[in-house]
C-alpha atoms as a PDB file:
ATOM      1  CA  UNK A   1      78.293 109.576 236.364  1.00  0.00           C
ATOM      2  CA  UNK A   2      76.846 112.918 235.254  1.00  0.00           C
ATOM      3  CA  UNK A   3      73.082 113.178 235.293  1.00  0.00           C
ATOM      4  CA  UNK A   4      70.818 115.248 233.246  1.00  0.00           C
ATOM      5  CA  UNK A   5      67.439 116.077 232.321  1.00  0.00           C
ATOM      6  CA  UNK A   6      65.212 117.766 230.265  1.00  0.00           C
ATOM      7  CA  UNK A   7      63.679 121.236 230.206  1.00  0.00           C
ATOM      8  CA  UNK A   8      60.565 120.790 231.975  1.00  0.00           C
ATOM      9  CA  UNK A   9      62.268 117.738 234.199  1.00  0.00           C
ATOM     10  CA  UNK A  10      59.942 114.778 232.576  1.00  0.00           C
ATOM     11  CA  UNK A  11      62.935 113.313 231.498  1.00  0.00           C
ATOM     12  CA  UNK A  12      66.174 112.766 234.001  1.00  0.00           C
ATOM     13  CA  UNK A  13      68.830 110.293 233.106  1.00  0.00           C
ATOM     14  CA  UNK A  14      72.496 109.080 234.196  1.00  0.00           C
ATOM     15  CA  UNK A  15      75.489 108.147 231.748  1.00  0.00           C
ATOM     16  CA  UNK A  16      79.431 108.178 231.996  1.00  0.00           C
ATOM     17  CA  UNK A  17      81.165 110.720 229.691  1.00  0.00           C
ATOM     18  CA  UNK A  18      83.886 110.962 227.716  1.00  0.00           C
ATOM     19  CA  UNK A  19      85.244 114.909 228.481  1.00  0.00           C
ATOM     20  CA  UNK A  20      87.680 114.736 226.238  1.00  0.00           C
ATOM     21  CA  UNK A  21      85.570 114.304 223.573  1.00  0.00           C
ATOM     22  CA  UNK A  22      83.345 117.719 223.699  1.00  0.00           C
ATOM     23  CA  UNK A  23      82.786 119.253 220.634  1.00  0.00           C
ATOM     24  CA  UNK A  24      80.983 122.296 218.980  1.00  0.00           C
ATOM     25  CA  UNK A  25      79.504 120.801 215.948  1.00  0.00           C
ATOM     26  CA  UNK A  26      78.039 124.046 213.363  1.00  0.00           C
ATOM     27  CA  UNK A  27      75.691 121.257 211.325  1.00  0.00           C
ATOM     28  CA  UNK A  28      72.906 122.355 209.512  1.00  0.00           C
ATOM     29  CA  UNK A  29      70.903 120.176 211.520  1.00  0.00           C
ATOM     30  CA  UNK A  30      72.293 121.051 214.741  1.00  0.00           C
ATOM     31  CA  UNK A  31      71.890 124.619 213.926  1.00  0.00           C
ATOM     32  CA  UNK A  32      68.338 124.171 212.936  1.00  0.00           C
ATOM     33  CA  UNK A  33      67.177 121.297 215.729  1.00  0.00           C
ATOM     34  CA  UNK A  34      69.096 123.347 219.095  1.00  0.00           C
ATOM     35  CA  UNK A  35      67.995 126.536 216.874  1.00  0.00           C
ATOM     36  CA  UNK A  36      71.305 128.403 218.000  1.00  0.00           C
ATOM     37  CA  UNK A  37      74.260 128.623 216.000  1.00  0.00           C
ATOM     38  CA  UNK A  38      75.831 125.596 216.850  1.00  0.00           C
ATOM     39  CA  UNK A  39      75.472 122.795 219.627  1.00  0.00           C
ATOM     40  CA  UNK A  40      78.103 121.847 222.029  1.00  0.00           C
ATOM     41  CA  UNK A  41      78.331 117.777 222.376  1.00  0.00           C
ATOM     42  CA  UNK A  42      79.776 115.061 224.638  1.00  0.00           C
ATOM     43  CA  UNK A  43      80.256 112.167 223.545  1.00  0.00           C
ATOM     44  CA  UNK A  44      79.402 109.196 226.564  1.00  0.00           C
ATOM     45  CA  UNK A  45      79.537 105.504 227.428  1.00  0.00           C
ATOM     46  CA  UNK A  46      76.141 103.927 225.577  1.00  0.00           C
ATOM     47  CA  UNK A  47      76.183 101.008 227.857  1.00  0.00           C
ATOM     48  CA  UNK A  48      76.449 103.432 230.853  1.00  0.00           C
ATOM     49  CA  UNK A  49      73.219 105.220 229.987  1.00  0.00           C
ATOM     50  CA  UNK A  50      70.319 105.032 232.233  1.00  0.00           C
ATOM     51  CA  UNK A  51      67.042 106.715 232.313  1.00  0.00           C
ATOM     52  CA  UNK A  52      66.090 107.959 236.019  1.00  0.00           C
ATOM     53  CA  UNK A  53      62.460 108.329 234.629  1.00  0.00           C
ATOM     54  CA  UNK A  54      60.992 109.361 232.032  1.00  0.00           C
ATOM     55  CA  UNK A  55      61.678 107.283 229.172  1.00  0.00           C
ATOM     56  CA  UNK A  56      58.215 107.020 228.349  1.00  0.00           C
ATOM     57  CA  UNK A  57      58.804 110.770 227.135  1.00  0.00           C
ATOM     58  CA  UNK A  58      61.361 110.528 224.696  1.00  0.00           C
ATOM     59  CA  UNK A  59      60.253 111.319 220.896  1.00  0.00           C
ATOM     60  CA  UNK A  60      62.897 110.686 218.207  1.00  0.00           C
ATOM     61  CA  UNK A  61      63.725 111.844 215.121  1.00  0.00           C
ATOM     62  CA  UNK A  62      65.497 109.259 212.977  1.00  0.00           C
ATOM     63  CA  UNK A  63      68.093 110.221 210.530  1.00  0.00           C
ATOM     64  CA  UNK A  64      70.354 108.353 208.605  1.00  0.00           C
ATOM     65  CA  UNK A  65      72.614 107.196 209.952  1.00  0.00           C
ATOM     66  CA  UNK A  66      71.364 108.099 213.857  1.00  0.00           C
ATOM     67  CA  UNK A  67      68.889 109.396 215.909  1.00  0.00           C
ATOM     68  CA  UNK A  68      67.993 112.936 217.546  1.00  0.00           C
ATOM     69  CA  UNK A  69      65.996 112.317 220.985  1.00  0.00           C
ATOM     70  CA  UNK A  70      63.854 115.227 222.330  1.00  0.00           C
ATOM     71  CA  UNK A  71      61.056 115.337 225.322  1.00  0.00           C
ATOM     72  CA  UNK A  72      57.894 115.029 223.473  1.00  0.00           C
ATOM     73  CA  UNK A  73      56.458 117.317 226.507  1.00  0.00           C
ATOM     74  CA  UNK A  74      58.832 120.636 226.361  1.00  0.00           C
ATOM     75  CA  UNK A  75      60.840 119.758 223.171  1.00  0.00           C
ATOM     76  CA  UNK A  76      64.167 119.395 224.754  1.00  0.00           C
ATOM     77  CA  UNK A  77      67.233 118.219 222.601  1.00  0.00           C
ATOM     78  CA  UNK A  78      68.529 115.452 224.621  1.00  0.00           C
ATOM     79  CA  UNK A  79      71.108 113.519 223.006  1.00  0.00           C
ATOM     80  CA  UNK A  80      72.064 111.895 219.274  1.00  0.00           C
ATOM     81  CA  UNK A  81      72.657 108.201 219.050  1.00  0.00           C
ATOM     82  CA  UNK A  82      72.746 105.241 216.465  1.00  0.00           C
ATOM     83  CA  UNK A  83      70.636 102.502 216.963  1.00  0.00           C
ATOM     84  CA  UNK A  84      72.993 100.520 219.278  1.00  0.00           C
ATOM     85  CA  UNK A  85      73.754 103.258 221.269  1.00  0.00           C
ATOM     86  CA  UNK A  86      76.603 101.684 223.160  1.00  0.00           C
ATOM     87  CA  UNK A  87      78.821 102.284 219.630  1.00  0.00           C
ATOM     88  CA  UNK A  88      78.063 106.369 219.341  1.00  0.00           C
ATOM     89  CA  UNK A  89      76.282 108.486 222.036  1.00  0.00           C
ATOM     90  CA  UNK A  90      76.697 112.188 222.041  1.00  0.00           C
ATOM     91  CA  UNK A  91      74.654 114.343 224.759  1.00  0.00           C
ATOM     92  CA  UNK A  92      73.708 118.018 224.674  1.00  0.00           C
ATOM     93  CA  UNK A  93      76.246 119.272 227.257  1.00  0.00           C
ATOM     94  CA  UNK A  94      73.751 122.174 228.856  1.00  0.00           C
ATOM     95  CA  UNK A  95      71.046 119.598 229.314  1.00  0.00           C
ATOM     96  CA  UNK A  96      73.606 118.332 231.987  1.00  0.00           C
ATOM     97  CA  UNK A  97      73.266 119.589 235.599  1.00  0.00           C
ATOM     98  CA  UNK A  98      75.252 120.787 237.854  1.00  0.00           C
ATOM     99  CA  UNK A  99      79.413 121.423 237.170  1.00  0.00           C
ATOM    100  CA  UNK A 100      80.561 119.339 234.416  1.00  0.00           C
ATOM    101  CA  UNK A 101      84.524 118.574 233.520  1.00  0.00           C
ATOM    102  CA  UNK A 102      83.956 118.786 230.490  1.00  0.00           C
ATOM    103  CA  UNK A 103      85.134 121.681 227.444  1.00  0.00           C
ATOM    104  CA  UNK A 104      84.746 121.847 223.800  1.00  0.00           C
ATOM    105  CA  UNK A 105      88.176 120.666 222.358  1.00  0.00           C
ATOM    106  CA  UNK A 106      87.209 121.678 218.756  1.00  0.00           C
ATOM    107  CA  UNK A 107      84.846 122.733 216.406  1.00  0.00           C
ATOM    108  CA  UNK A 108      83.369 120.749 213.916  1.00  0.00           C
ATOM    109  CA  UNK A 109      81.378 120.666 210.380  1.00  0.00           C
ATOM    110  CA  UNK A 110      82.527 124.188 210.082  1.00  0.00           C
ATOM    111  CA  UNK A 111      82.166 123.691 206.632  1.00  0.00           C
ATOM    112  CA  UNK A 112      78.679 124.269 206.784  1.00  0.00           C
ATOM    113  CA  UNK A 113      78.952 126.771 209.836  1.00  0.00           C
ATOM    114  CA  UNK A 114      76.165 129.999 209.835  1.00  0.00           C
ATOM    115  CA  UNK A 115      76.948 132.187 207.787  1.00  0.00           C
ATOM    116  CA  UNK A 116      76.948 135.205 210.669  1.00  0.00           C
ATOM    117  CA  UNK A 117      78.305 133.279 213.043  1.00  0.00           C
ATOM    118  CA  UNK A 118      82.468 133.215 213.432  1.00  0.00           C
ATOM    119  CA  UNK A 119      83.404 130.032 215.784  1.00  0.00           C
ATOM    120  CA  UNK A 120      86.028 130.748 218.589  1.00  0.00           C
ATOM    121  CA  UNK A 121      89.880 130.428 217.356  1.00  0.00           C
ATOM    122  CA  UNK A 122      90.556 128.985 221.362  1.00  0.00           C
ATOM    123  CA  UNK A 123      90.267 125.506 219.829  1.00  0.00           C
ATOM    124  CA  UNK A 124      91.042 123.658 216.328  1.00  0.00           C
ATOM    125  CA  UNK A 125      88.342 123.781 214.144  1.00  0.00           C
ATOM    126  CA  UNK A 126      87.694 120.665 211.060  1.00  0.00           C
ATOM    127  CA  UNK A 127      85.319 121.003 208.328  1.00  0.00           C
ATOM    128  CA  UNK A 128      83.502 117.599 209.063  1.00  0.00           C
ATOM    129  CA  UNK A 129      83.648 115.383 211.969  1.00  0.00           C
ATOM    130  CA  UNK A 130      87.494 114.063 212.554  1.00  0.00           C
ATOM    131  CA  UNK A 131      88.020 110.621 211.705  1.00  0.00           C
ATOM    132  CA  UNK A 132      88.094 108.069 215.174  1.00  0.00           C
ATOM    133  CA  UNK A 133      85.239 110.456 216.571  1.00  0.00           C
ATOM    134  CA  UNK A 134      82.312 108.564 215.816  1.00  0.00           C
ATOM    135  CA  UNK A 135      83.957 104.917 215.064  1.00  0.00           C
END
């Protein structure tokens, strides 16, 4: 189980994840909501997930399809889920602590990547989100 936790520590939590299944994803909205160029992923168990404290402290911002969770007290991107959250969980991999097996394999939505920004040619990179990654 890797554990995790927010910026100011309000928030700690606990889930399983799924290492091969770390991505870079150059979004839009991932751009804009981690404000960096692009934000690396891991996709987890949802039914392993477990807050250690703090779950009074999440704030979300719903999308369609899915949900962004943040700390409402430092502003922390946590993790993106749909509403049943054991079907598609993906967390922020550098809100996780400690050493974590786990490397971007691609990158994805490069077809809406920055503009200034060139994504690393170390991994395959798909214009949207491969098929069988969010399913």
């Amino acid at each position: 189980m890797a554990k995790g936790r927010c910026l100011c520590g309000a928030i700690e939590f606990e889930v399983e994840l799924i290492p091969e299944m770390t991505f870079n994803c150059h979004c839009s909205r991932c751009r804009r909501s981690h404000g960096a160029a692009f934000a690396t992923q891991v996709f987890a168990k949802g039914d392993t997930f477990k807050f250690i404290k703090g779950e009074d402290k999440i704030s979300e911002f719903k999308e369609r399809p899915g949900v962004r969770a943040f700390c409402s007290e430092c502003g922390s991107r946590l993790m993106n889920y749909l509403p049943r959250k054991s079907r598609y969980l993906s967390i922020a991999l550098a809100c996780l602590d400690g050493e974590v097996d786990a490397k971007p394999v691609s990158n994805v939505y490069v077809g809406s990547k920055a503009s200034w920004f060139t994504p690393s040619e170390d991994i395959p990179s798909f214009d949207e989100l491969p098929k069988g990654m969010h399913d």
